[in-house]
PDB file of N, CA and C in Angstrom:
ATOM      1  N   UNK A   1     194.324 -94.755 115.837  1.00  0.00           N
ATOM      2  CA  UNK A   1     193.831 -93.519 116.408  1.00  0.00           C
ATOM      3  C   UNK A   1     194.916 -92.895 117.264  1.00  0.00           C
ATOM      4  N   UNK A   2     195.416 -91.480 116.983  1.00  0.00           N
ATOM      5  CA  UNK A   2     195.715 -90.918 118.218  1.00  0.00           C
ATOM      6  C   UNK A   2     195.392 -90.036 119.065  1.00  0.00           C
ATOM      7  N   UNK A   3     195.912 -89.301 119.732  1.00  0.00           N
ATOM      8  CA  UNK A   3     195.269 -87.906 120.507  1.00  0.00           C
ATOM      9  C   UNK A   3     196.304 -86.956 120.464  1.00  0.00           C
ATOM     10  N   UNK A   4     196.123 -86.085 119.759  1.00  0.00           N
ATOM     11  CA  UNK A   4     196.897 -84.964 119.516  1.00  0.00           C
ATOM     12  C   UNK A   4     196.510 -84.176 120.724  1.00  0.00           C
ATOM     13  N   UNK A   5     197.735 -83.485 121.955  1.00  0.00           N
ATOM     14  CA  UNK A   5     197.824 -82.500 122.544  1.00  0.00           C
ATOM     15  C   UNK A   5     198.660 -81.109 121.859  1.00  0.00           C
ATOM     16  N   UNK A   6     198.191 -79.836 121.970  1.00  0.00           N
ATOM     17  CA  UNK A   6     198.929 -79.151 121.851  1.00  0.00           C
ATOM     18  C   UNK A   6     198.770 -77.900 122.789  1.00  0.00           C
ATOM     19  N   UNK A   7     199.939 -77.556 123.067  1.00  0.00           N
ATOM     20  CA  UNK A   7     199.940 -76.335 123.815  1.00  0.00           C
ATOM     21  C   UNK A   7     200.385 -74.929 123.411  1.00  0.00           C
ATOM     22  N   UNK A   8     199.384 -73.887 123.133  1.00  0.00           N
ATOM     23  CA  UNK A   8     200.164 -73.190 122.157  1.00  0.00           C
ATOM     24  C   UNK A   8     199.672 -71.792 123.420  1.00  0.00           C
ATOM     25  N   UNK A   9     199.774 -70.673 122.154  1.00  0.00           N
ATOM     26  CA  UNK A   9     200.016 -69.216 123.270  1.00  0.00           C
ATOM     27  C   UNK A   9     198.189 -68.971 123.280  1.00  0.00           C
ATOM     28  N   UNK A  10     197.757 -67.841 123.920  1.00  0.00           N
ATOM     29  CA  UNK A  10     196.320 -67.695 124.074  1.00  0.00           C
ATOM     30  C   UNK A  10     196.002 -67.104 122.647  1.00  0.00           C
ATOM     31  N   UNK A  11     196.989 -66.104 121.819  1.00  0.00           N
ATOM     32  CA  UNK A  11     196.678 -65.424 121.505  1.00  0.00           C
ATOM     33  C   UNK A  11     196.531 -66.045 119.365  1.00  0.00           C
ATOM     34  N   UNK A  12     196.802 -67.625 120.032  1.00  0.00           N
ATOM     35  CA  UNK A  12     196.761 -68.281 118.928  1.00  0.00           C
ATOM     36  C   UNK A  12     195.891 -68.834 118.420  1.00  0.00           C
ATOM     37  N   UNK A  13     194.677 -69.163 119.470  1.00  0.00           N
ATOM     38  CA  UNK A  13     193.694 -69.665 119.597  1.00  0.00           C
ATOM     39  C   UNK A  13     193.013 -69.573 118.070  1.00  0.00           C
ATOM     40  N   UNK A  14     192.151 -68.393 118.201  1.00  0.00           N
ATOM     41  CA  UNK A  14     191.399 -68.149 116.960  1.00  0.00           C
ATOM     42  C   UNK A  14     191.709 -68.450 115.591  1.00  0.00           C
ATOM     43  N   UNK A  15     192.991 -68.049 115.089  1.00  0.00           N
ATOM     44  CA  UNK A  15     194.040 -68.703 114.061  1.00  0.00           C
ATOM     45  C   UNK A  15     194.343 -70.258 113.301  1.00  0.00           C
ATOM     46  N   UNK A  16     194.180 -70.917 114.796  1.00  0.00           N
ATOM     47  CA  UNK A  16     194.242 -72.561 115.106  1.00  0.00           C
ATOM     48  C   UNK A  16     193.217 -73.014 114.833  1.00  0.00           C
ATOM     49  N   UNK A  17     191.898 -72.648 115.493  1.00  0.00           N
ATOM     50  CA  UNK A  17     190.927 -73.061 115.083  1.00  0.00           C
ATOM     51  C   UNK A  17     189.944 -72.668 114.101  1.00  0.00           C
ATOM     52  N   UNK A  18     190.668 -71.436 113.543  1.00  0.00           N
ATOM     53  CA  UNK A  18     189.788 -71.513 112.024  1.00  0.00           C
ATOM     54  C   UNK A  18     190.700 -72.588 111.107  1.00  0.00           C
ATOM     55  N   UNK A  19     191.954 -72.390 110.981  1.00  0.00           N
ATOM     56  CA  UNK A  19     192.695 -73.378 110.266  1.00  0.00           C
ATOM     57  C   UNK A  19     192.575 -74.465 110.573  1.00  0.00           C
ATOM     58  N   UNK A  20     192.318 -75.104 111.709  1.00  0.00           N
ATOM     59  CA  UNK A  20     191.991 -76.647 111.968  1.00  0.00           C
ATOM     60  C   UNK A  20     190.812 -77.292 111.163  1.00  0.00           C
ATOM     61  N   UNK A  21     189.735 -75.904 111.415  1.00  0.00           N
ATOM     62  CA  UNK A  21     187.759 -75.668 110.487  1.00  0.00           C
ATOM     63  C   UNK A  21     188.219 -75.822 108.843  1.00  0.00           C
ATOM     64  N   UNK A  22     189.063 -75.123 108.178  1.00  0.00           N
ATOM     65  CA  UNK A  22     189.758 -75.493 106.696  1.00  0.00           C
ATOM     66  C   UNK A  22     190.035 -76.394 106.602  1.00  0.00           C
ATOM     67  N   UNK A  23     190.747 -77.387 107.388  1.00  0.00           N
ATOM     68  CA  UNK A  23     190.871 -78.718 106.946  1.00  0.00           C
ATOM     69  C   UNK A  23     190.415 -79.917 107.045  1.00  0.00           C
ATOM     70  N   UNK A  24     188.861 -79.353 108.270  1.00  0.00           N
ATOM     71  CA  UNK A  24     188.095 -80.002 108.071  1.00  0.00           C
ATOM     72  C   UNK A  24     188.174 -80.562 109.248  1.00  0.00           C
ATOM     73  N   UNK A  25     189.050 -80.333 110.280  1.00  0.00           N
ATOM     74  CA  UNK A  25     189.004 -80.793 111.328  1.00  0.00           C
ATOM     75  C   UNK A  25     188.180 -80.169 112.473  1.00  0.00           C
ATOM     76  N   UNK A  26     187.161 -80.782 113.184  1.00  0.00           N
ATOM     77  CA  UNK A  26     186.084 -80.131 113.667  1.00  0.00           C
ATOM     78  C   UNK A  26     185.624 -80.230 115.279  1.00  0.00           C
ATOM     79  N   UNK A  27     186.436 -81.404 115.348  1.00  0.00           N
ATOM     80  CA  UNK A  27     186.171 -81.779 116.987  1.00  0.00           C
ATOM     81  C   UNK A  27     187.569 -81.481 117.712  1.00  0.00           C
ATOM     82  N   UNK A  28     187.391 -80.798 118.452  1.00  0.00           N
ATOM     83  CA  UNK A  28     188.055 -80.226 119.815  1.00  0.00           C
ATOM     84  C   UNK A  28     188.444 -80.160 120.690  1.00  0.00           C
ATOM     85  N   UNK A  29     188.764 -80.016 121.701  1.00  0.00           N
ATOM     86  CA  UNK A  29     188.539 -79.722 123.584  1.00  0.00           C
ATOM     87  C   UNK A  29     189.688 -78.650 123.380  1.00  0.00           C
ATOM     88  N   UNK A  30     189.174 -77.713 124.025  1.00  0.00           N
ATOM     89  CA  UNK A  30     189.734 -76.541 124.778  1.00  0.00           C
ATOM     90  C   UNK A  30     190.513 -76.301 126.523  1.00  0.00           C
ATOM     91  N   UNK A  31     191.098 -75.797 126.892  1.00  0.00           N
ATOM     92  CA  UNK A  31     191.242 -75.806 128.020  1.00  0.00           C
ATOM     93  C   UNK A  31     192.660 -74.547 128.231  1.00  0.00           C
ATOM     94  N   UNK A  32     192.058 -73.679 129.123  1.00  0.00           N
ATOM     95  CA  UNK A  32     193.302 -72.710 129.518  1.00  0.00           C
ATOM     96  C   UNK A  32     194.197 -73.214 130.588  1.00  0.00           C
ATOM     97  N   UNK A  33     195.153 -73.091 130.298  1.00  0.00           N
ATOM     98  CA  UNK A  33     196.204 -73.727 131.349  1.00  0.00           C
ATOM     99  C   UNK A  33     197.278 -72.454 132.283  1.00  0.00           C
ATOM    100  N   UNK A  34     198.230 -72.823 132.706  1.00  0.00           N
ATOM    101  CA  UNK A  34     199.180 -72.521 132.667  1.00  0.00           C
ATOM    102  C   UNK A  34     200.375 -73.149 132.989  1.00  0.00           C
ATOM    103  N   UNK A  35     201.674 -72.608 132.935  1.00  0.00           N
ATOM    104  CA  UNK A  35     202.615 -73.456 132.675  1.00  0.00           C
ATOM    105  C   UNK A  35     203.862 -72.383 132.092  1.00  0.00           C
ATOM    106  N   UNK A  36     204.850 -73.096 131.792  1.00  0.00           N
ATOM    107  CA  UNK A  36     206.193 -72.242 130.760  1.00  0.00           C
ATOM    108  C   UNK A  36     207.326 -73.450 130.505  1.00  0.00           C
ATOM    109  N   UNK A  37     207.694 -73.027 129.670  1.00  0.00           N
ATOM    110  CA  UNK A  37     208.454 -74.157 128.529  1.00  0.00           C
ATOM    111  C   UNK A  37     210.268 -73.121 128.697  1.00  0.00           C
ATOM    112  N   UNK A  38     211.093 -73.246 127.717  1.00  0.00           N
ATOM    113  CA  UNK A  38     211.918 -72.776 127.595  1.00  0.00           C
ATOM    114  C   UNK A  38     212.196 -71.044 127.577  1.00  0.00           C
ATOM    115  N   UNK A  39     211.116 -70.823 127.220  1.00  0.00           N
ATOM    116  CA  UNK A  39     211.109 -69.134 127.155  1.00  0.00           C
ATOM    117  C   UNK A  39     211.195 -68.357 128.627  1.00  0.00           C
ATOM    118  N   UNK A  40     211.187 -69.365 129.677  1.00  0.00           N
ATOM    119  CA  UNK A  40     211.506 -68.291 130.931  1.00  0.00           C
ATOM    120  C   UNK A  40     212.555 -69.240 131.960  1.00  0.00           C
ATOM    121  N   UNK A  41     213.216 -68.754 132.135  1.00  0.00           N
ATOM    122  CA  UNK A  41     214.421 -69.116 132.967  1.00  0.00           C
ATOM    123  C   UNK A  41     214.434 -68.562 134.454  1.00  0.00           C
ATOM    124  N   UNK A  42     215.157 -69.196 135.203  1.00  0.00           N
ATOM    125  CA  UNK A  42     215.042 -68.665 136.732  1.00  0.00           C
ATOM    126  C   UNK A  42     215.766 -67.124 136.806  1.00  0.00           C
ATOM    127  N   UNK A  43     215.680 -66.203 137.697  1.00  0.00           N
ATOM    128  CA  UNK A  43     216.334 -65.467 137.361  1.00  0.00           C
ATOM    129  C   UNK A  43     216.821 -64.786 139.075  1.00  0.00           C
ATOM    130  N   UNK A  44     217.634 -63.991 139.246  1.00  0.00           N
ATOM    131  CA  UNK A  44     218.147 -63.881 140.513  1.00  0.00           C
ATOM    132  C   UNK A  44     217.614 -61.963 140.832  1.00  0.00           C
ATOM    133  N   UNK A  45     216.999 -62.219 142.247  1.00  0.00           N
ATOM    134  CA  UNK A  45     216.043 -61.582 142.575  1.00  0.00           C
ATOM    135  C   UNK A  45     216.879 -60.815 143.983  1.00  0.00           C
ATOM    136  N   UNK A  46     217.624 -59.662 144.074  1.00  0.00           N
ATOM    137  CA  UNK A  46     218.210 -59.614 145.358  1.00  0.00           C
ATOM    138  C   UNK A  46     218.853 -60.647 146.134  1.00  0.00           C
ATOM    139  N   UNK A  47     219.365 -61.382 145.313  1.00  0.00           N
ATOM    140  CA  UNK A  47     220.428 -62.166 145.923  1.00  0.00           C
ATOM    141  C   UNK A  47     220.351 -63.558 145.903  1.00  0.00           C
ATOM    142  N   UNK A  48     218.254 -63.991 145.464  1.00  0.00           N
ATOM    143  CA  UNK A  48     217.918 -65.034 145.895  1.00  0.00           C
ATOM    144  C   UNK A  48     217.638 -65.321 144.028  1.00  0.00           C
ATOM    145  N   UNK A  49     217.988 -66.935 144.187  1.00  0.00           N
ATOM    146  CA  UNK A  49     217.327 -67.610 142.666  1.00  0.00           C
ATOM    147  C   UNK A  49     215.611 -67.295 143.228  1.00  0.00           C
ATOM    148  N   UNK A  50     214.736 -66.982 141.966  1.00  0.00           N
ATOM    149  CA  UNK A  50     213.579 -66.675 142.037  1.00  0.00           C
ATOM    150  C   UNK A  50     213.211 -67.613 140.958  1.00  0.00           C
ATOM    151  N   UNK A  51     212.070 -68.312 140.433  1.00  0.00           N
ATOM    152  CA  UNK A  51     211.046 -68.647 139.249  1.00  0.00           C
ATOM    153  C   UNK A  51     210.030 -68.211 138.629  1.00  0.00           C
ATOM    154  N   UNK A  52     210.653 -67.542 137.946  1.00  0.00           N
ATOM    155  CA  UNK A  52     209.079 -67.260 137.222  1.00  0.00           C
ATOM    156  C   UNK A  52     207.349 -67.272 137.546  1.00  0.00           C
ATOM    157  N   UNK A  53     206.491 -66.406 137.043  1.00  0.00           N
ATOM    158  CA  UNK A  53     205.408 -67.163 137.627  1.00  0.00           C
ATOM    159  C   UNK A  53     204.826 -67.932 136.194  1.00  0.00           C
ATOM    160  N   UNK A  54     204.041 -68.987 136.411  1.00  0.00           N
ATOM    161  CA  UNK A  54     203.408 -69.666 135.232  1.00  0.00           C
ATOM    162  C   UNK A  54     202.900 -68.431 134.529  1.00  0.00           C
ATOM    163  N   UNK A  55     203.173 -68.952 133.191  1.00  0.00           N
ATOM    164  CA  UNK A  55     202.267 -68.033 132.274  1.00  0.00           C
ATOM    165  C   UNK A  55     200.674 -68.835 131.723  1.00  0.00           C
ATOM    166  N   UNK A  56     200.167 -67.833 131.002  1.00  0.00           N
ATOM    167  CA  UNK A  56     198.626 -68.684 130.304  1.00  0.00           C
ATOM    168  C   UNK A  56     198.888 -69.258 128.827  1.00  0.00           C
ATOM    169  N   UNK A  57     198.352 -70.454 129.170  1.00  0.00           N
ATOM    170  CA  UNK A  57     198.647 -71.277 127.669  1.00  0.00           C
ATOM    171  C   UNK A  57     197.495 -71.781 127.247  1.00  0.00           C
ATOM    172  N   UNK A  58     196.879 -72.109 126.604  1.00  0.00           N
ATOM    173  CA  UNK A  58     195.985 -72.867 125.662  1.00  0.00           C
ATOM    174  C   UNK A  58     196.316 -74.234 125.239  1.00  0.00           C
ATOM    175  N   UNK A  59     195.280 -75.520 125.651  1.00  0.00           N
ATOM    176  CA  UNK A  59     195.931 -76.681 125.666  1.00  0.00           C
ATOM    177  C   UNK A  59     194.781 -77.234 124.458  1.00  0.00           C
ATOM    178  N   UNK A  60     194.943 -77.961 123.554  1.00  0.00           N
ATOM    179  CA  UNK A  60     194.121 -78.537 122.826  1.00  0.00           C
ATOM    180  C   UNK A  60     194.205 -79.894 122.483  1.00  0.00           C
ATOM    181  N   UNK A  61     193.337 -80.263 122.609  1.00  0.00           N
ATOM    182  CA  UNK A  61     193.246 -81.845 122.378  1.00  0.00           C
ATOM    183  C   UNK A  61     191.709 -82.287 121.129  1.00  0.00           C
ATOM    184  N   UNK A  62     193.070 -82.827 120.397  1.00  0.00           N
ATOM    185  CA  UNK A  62     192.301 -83.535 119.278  1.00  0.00           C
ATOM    186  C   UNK A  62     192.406 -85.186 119.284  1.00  0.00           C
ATOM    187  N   UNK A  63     191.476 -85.940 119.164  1.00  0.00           N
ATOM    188  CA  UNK A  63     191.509 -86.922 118.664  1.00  0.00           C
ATOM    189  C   UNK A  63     190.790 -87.395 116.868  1.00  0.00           C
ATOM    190  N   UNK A  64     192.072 -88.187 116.991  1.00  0.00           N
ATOM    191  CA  UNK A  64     192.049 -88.700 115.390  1.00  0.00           C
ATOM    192  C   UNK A  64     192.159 -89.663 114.891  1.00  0.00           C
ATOM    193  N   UNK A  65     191.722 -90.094 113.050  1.00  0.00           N
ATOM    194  CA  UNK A  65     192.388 -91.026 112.895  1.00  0.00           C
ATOM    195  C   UNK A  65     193.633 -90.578 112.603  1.00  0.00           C
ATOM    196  N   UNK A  66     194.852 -92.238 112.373  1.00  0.00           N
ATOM    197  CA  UNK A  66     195.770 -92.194 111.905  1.00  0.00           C
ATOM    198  C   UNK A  66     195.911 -91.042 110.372  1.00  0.00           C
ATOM    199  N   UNK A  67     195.399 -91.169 110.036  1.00  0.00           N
ATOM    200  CA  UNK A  67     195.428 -90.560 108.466  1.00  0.00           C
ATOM    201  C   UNK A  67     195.727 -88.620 108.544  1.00  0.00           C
ATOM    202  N   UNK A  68     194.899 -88.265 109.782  1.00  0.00           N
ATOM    203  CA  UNK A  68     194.710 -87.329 109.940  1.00  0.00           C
ATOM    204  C   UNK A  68     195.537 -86.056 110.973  1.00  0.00           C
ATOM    205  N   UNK A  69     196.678 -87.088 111.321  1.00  0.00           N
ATOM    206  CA  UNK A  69     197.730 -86.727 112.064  1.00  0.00           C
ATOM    207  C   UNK A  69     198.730 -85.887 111.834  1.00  0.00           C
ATOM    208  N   UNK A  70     199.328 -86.334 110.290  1.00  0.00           N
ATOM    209  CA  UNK A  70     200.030 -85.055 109.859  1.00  0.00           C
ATOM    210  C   UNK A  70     199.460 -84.015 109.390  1.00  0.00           C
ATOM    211  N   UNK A  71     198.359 -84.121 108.603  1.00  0.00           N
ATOM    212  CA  UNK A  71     197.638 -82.779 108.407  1.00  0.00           C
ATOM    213  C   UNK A  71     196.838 -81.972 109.905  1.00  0.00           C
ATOM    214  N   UNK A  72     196.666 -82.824 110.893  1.00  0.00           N
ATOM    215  CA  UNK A  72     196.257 -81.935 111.862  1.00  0.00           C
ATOM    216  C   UNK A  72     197.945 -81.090 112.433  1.00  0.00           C
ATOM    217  N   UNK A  73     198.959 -81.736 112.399  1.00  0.00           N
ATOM    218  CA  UNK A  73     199.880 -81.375 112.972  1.00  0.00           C
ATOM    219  C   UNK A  73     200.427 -79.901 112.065  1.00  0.00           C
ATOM    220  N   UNK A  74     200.199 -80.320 111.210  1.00  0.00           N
ATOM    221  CA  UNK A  74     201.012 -79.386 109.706  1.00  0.00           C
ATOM    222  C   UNK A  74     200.411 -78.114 109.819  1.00  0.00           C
ATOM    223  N   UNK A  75     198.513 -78.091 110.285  1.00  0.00           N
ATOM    224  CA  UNK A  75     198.137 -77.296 110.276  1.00  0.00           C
ATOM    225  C   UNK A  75     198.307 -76.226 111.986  1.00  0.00           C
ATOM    226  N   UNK A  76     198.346 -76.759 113.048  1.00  0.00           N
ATOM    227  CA  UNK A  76     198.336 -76.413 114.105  1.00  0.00           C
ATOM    228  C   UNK A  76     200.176 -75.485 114.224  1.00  0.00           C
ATOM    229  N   UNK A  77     201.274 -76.308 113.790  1.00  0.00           N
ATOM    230  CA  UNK A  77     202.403 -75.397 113.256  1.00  0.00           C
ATOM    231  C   UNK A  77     201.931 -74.297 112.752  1.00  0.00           C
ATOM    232  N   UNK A  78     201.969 -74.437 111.319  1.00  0.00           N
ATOM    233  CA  UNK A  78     201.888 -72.988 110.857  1.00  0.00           C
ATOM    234  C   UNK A  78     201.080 -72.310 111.459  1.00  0.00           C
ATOM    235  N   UNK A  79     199.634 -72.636 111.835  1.00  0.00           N
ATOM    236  CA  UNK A  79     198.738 -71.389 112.588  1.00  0.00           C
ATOM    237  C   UNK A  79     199.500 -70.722 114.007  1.00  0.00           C
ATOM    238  N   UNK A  80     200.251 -71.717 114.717  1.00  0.00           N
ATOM    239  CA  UNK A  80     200.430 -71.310 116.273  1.00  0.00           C
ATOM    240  C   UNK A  80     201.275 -70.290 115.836  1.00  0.00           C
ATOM    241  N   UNK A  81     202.561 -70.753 114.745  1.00  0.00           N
ATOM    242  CA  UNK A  81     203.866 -70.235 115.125  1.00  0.00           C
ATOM    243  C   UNK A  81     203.802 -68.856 114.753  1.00  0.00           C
ATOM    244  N   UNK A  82     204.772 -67.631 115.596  1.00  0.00           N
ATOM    245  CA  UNK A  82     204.800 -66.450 115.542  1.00  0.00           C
ATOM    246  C   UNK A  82     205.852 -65.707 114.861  1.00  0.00           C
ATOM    247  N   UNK A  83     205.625 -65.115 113.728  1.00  0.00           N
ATOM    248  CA  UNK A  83     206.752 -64.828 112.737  1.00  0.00           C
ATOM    249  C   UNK A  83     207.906 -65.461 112.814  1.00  0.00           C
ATOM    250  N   UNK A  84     207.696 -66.259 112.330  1.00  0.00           N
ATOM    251  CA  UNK A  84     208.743 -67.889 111.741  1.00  0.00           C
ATOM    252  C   UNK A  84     209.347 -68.736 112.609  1.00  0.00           C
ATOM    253  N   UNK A  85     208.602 -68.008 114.030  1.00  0.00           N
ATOM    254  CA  UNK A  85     208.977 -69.123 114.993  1.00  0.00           C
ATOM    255  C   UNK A  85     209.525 -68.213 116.066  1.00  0.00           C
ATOM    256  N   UNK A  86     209.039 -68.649 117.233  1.00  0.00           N
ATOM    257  CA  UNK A  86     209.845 -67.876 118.270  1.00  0.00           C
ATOM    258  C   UNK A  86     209.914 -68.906 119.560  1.00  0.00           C
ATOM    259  N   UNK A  87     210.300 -68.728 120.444  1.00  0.00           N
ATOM    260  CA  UNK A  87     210.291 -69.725 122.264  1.00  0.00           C
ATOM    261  C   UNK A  87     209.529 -69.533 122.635  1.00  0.00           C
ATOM    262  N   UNK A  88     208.888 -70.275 122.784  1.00  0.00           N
ATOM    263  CA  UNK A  88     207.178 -70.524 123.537  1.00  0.00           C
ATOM    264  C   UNK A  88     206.240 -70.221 122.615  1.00  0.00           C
ATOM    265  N   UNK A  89     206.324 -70.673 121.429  1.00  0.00           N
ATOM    266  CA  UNK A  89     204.882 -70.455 120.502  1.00  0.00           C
ATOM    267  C   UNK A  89     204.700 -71.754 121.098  1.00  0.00           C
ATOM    268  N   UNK A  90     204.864 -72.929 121.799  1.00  0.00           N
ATOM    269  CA  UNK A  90     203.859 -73.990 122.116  1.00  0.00           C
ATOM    270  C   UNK A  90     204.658 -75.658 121.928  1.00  0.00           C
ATOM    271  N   UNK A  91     204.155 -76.523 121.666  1.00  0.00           N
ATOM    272  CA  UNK A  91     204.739 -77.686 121.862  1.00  0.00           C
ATOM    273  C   UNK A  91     203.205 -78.782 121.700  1.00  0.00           C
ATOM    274  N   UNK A  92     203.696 -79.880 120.636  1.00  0.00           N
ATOM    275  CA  UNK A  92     202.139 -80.922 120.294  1.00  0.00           C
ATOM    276  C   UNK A  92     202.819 -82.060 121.163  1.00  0.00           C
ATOM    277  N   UNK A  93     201.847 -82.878 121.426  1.00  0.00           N
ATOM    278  CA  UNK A  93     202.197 -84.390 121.939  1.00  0.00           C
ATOM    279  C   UNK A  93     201.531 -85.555 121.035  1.00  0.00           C
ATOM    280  N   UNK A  94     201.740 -86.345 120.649  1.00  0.00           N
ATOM    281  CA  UNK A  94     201.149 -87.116 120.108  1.00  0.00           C
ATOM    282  C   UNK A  94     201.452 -88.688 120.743  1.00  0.00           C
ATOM    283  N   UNK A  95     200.148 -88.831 121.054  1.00  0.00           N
ATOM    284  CA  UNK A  95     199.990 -90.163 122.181  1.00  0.00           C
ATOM    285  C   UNK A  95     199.190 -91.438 121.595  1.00  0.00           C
ATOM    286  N   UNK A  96     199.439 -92.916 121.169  1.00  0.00           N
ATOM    287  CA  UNK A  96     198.319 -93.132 121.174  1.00  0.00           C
ATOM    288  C   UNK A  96     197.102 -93.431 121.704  1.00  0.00           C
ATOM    289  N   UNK A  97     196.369 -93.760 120.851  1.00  0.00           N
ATOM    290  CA  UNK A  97     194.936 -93.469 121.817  1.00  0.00           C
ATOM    291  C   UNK A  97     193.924 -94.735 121.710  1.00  0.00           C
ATOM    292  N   UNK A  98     194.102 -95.808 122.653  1.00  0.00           N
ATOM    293  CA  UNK A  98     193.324 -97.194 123.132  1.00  0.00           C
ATOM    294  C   UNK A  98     191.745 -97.227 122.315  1.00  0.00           C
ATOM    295  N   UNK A  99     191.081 -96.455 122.387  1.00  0.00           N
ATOM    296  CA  UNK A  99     189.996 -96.362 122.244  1.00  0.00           C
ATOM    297  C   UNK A  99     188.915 -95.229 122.397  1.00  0.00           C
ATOM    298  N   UNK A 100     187.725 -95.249 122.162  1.00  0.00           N
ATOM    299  CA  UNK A 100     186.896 -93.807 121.730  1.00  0.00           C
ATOM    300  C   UNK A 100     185.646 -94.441 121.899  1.00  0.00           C
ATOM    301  N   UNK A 101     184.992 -93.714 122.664  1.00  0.00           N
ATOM    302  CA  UNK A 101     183.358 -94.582 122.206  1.00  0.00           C
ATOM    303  C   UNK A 101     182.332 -93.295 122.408  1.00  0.00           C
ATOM    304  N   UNK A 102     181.919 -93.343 121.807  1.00  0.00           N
ATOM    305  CA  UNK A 102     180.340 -92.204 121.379  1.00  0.00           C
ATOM    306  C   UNK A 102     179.597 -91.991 122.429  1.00  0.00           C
ATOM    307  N   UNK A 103     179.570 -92.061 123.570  1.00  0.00           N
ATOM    308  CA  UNK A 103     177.726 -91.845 124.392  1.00  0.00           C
ATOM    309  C   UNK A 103     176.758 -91.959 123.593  1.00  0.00           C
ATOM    310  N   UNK A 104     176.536 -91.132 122.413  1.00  0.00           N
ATOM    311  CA  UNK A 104     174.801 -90.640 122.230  1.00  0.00           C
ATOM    312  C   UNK A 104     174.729 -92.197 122.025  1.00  0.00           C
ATOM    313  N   UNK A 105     175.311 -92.552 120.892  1.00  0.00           N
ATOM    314  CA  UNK A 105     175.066 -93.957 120.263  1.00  0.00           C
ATOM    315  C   UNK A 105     176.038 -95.278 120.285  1.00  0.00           C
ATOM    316  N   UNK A 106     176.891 -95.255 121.432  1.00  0.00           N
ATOM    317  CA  UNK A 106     177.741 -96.220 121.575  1.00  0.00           C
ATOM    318  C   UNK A 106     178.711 -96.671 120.568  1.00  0.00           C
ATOM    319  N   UNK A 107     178.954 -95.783 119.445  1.00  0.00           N
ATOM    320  CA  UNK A 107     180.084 -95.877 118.433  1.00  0.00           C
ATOM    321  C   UNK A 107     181.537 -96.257 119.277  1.00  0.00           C
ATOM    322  N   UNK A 108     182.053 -97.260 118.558  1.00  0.00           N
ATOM    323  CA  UNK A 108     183.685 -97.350 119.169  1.00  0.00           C
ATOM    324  C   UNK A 108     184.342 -96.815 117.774  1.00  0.00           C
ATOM    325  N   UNK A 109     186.021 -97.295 118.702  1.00  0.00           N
ATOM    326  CA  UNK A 109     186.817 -96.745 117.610  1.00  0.00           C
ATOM    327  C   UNK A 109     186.807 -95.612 116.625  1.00  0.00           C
ATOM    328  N   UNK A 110     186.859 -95.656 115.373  1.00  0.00           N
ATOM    329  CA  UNK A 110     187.387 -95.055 114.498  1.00  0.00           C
ATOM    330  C   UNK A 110     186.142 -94.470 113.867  1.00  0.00           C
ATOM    331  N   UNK A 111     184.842 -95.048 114.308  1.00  0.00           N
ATOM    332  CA  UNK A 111     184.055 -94.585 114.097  1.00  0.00           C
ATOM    333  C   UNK A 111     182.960 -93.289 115.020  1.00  0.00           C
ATOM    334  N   UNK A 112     183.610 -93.365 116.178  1.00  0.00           N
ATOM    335  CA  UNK A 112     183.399 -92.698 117.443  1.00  0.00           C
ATOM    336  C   UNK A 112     184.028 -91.324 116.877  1.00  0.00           C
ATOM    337  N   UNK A 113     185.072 -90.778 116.436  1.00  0.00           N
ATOM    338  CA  UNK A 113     185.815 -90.063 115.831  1.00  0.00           C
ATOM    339  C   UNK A 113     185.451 -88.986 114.580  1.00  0.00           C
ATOM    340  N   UNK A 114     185.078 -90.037 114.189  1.00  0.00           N
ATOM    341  CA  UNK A 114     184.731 -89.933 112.595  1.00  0.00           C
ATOM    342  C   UNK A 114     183.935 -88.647 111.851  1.00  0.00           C
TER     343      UNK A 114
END
């Protein structure tokens, strides 16, 4: 099992998650963030280094099985990225993931998932 993070732009959202729904991938977590990656640099402000302010990002977290890792990944690329790619369409993490267990019905593992 792992847990796919990804952080992509806001405006990717809808895109991601219909294409995630095509492949059948269905479970989720959402969360607006903010943050900035390579696309913003410090920049000098009257004399003084200044930083940026965080921008809004979209963080998603999937958990999976193994099997389902490159096709979740394959699909979350092409949906995020912005005409063939640009700085700051986003960034995945892939972590693994100890364990999963169900509430309603105490499912573990791979079946918790499933």
């Amino acid at each position: 099992m792992k847990l796919i993070i990804a952080i992509i732009q806001p405006d990717s959202l809808d895109q991601v998650r219909e294409a995630l729904a095509r492949a059948e991938i269905h479970r989720l977590t959402v969360n607006r963030v903010s943050g900035h990656g390579d696309e913003v640099s410090e920049e000098l402000y009257r004399g003084k280094k200044v930083f940026p302010d965080l921008l809004p990002k979209i963080r998603l977290e999937i958990a999976c099985n193994d099997e389902f890792v490159d096709v979740c990944v394959d699909v979350i690329v092409e949906a995020a990225r912005h005409d063939g790619g640009a700085s700051g369409d986003g960034v995945i993490f892939i972590t693994p993931l100890e364990e999963c267990i169900r509430i309603s019905n105490a499912d573990r593992g791979s079946a918790a998932i499933g």
